[in-house]
Protein backbone atom coordinates (compact mmCIF):
# COMPACT_ATOMS: atom_id res chain seq x y z
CA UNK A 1 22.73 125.94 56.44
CA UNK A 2 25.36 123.40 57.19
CA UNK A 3 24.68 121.78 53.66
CA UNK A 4 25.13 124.64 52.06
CA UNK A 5 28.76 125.52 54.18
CA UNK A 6 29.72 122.16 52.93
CA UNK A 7 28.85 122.46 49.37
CA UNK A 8 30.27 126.03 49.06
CA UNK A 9 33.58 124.56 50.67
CA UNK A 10 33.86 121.71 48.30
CA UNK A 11 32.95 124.19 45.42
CA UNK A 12 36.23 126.21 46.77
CA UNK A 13 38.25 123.14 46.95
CA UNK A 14 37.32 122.30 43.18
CA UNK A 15 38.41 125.93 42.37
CA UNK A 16 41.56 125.72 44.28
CA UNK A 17 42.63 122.54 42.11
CA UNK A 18 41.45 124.61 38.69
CA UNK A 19 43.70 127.42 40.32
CA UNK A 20 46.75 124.89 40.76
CA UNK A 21 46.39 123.63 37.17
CA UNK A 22 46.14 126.72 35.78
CA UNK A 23 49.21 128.17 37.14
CA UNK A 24 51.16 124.79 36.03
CA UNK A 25 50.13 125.28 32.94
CA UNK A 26 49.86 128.65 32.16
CA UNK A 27 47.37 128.10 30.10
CA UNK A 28 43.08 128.52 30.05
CA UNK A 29 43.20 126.84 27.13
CA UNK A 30 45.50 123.78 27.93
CA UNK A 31 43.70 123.31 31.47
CA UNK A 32 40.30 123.06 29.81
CA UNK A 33 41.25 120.49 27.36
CA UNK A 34 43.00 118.53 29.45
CA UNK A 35 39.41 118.28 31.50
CA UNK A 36 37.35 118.63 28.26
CA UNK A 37 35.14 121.75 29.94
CA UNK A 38 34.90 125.01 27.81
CA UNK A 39 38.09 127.48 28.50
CA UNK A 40 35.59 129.90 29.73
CA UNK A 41 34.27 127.98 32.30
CA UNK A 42 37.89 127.69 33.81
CA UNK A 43 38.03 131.35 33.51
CA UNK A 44 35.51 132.10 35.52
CA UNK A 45 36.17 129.66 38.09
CA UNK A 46 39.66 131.22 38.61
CA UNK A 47 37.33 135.25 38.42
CA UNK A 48 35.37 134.16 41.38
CA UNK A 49 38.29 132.62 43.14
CA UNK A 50 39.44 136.14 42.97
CA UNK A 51 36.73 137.59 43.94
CA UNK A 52 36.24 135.98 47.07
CA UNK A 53 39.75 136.76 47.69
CA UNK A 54 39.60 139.75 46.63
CA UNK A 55 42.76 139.90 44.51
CA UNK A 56 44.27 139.26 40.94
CA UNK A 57 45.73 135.84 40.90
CA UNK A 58 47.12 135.95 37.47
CA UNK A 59 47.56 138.83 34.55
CA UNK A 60 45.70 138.21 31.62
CA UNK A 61 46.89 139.63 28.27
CA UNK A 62 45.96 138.26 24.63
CA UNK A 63 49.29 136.19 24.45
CA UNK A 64 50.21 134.99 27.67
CA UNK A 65 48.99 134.39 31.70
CA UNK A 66 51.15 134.64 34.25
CA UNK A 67 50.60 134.59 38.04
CA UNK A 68 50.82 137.68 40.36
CA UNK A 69 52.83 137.74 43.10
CA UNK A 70 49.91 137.36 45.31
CA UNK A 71 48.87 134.50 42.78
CA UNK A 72 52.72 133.31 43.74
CA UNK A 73 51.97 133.01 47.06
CA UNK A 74 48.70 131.63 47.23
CA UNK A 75 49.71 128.80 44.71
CA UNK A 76 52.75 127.89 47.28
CA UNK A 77 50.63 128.06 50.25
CA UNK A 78 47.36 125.84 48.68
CA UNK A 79 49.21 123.43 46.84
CA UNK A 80 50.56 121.76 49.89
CA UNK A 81 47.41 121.38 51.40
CA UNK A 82 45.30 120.05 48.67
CA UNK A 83 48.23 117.58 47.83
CA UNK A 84 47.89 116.35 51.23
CA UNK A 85 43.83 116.41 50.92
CA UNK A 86 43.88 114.22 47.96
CA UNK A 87 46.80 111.79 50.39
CA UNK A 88 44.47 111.82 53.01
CA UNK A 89 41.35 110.52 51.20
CA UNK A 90 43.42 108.01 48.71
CA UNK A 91 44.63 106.74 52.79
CA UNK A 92 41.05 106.24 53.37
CA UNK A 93 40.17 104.27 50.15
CA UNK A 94 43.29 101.79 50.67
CA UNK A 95 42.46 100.90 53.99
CA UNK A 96 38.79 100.24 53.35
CA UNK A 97 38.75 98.61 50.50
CA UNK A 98 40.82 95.78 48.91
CA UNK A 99 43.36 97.48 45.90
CA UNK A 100 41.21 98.72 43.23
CA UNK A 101 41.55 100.74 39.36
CA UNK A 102 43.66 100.75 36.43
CA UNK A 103 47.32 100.48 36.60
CA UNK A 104 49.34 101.55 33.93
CA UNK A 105 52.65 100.06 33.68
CA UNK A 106 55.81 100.26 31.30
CA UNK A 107 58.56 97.83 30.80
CA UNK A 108 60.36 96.51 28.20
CA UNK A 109 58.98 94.07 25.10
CA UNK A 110 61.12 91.06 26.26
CA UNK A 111 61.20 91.35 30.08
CA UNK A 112 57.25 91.87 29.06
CA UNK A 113 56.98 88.92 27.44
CA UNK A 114 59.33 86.71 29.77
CA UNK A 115 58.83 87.59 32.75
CA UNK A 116 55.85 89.59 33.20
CA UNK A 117 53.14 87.91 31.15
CA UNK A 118 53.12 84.78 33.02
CA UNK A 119 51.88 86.19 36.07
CA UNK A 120 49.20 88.50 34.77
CA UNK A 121 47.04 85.14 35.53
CA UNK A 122 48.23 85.38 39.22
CA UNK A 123 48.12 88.38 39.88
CA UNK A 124 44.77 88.81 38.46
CA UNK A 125 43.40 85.51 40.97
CA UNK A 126 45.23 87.59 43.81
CA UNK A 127 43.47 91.10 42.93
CA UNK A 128 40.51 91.01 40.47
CA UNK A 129 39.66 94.74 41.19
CA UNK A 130 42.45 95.78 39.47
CA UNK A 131 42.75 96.51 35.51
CA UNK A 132 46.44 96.40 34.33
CA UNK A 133 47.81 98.07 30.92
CA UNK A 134 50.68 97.32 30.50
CA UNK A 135 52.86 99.04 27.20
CA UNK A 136 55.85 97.05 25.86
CA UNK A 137 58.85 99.18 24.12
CA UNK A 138 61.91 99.23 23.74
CA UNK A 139 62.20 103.03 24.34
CA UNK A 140 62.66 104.72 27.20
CA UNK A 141 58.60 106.16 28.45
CA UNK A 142 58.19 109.19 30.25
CA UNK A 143 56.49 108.20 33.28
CA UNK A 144 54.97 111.71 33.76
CA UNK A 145 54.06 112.88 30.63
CA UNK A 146 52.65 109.22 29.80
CA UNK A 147 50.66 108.83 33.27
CA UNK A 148 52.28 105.70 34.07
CA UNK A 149 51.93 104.10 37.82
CA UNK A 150 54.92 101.85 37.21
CA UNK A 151 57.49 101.73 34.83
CA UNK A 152 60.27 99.05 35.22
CA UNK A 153 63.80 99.68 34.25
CA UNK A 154 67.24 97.68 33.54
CA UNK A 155 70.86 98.63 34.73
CA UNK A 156 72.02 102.01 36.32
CA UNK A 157 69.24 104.41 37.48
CA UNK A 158 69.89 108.24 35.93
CA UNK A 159 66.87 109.97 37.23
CA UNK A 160 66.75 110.83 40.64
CA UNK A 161 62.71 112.56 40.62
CA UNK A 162 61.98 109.13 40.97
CA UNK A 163 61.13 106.81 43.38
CA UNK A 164 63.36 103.26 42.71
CA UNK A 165 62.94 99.60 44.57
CA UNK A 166 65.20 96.82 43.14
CA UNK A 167 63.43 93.62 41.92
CA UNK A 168 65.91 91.55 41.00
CA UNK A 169 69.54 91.89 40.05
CA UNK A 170 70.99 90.84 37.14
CA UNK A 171 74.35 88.89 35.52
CA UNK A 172 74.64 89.47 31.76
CA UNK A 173 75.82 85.66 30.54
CA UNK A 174 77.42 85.24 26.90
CA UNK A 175 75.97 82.63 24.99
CA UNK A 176 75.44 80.22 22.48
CA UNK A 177 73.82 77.46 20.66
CA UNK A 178 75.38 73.40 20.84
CA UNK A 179 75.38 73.75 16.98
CA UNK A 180 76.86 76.92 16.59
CA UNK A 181 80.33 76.08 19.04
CA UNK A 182 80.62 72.85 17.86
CA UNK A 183 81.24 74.12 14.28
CA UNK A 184 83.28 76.99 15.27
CA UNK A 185 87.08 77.89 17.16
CA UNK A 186 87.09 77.49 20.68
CA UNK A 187 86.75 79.96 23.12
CA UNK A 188 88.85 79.89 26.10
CA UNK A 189 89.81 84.09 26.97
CA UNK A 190 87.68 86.98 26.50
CA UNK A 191 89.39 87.89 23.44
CA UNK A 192 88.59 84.94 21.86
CA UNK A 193 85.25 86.10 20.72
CA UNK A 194 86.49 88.80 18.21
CA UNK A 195 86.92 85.49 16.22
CA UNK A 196 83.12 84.85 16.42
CA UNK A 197 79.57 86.39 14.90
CA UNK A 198 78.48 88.41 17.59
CA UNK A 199 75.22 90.11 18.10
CA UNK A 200 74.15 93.07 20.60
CA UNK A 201 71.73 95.10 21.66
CA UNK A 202 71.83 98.54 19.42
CA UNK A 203 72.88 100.62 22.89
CA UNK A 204 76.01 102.59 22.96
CA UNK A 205 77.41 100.97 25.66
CA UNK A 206 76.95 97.57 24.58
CA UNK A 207 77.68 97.17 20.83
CA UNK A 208 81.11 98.99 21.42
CA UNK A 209 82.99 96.69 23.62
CA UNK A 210 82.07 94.66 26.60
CA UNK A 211 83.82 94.17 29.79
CA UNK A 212 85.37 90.92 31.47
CA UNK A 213 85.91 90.73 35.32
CA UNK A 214 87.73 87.83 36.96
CA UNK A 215 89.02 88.48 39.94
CA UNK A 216 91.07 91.87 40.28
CA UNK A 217 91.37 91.05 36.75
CA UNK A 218 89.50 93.34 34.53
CA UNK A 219 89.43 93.28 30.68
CA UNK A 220 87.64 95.60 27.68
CA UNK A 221 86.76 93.57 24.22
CA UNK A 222 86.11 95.57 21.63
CA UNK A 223 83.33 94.36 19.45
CA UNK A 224 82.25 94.75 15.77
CA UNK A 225 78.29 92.87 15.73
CA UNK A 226 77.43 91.58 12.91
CA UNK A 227 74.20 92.60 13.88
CA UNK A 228 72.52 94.55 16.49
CA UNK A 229 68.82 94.49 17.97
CA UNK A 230 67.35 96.13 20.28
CA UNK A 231 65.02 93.52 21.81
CA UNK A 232 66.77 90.99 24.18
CA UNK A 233 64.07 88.33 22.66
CA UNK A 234 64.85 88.97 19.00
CA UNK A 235 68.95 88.48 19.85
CA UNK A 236 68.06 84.93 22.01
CA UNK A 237 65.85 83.82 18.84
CA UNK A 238 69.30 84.40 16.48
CA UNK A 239 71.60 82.67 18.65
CA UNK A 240 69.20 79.71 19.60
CA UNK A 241 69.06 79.23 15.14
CA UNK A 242 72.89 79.12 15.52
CA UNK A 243 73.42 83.03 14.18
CA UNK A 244 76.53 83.13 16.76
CA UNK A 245 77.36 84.36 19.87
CA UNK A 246 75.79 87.09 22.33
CA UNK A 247 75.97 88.77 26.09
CA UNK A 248 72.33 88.74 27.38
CA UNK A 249 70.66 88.51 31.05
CA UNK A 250 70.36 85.73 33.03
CA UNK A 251 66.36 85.98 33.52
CA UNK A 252 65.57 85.59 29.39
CA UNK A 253 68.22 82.42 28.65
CA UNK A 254 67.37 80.74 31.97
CA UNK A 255 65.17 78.38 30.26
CA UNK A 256 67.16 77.72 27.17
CA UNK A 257 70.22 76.86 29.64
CA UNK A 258 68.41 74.75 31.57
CA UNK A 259 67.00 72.49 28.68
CA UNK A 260 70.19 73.11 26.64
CA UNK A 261 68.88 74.66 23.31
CA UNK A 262 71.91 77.14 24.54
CA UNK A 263 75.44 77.30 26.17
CA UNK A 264 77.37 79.45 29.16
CA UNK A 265 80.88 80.33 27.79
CA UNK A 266 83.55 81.73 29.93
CA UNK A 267 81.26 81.12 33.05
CA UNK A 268 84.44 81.72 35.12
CA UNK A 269 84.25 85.51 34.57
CA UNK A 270 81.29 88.21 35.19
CA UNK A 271 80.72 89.50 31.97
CA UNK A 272 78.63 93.00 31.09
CA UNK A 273 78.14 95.40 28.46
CA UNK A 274 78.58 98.36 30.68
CA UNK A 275 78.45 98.01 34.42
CA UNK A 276 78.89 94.67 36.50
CA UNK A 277 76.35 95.63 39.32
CA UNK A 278 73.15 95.58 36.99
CA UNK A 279 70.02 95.26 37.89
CA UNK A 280 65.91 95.74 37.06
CA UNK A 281 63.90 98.28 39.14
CA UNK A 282 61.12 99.17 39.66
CA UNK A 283 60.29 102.88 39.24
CA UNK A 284 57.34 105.02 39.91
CA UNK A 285 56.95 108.84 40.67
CA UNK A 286 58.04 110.85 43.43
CA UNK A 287 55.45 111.30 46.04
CA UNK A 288 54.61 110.20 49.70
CA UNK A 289 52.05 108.28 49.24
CA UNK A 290 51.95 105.21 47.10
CA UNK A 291 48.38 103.78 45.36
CA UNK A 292 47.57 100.14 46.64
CA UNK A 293 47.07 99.00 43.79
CA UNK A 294 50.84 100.01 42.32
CA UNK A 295 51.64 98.60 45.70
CA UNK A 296 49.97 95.27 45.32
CA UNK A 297 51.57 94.81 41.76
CA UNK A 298 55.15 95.81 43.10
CA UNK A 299 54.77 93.46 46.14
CA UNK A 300 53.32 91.05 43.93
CA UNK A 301 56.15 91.29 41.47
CA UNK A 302 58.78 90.99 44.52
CA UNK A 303 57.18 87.68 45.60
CA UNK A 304 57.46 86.11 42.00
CA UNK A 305 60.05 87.36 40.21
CA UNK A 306 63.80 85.87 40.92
């Protein structure tokens, strides 16, 4: 009898979640293809949810579904408490188990390639349970609609249904090869470079102008690039050939300066294409409880990344 109570109550719980989906999405149709199950065996989960409450949750015509207001209320009162349901167990998992799954990150191609790359090796030594994807672009994913875990952003944060945690910050530096200053005027004030090829990332607020700050001095240089990119990689690969002259972040030339295949100018001032307190974050959805494995890679990330 008891096994029976049990399976009958997970069988609910399974109906309640086909109940939540289907009022998200308004839609038979879209809720069974998103679980690849036949629409009509979503309909009749949601008929004999009815039935044992004995009341229309949604009204069916041939064009649309829409919820009732009893289906209104329900949805409000359930949705709470499987939310927390599915909390409760992913609690239990994470403290039983070392981090586990597939984490599906987002960040750009050249921080990709930089930064995080090199410590896929470590991070894999540190947690072998856990598979990372990770997709490079230079456009802006949509964490929801793309199921990403993680998706790590670069200067101001716009979105506030997220959840942000600051890696690192970030000083833009302007640079350029040994070859290319030597054989070209000198540079000694911020509007010096409108003498110079410059190249810049294809954003709005970068290829425009960029802004100088020494001090309580601030100043705006207008800029016309020569050329503009939008990958911070393809823009270090021009100016390390000698192309000419370009504002990019301190964690892709770090290297270059340090070995000299490129040069600081105007180190004096902080330098940035649109605000001076910039900085890469580390952005994943809105929820109270956090996966262990998206925590192990942002903890990880936090411990190697400066």
């Amino acid at each position: 009898m008891q096994i029976i109570s049990a399976y009958n109550a997970l069988m609910d719980i399974e109906q309640i979640r086909l109940f939540i989906s289907v009022y998200k999405a308004r839609s038979f149709a879209a809720v069974a293809k998103e679980l690849n199950i036949a629409p009509s065996s979503v309909s009749r989960a949601i008929a004999s949810l009815e039935e044992k409450l004995q009341t229309r949750l949604f009204q069916r015509t041939t064009r649309s579904l829409a919820p009732t207001q009893s289906g209104e209320h329900y949805y409000h009162r359930v949705e709470v408490l499987i939310e927390e349901l599915e909390l409760a167990q992913q609690e239990i998992i994470a403290q039983s188990s070392e981090p586990f799954g597939t984490l599906r990150v987002t960040a750009t191609t050249s921080f990709g390639q930089t930064v995080l790359a090199p410590l896929m090796e470590g991070f894999h030594a540190q947690y072998p349970k856990i598979r990372v994807e990770m997709a490079l672009t230079d456009s802006q994913s949509n964490i929801i609609d793309d199921q990403f875990d993680l998706a790590i952003r670069h200067g101001n944060l716009s979105d506030s249904s997220f959840i942000a945690r600051k890696l690192i910050d970030v000083r833009y530096l302007l640079v350029a090869s040994k070859e290319y200053l030597e054989s070209s005027c000198s540079i000694q004030a911020p509007q010096d470079i409108q003498k110079h090829r410059l190249i810049s990332f294809s954003y709005s607020n970068f290829n425009k102008g960029w802004n100088f700050r020494q001090g309580k001095n601030t100043e705006t240089v207008s800029i016309s690039p020569i050329l503009t990119i939008t990958s911070a990689s393809a823009i270090k690969e021009c100016i390390k050939s000698g192309f000419g002259i370009s504002l990019l972040p301190d964690w892709i030339v770090r290297e270059e300066l340090k070995n000299e295949k490129l040069v600081s100018i105007l180190d004096d001032w902080y330098i940035t294409g649109k605000t001076f307190n910039s900085a890469i974050w580390l952005i994943y959805p809105t929820r109270t409880f956090i996966p262990a494995k998206t925590n192990a890679f942002m903890g990880y990330l936090q411990t190697s990344v400066s």
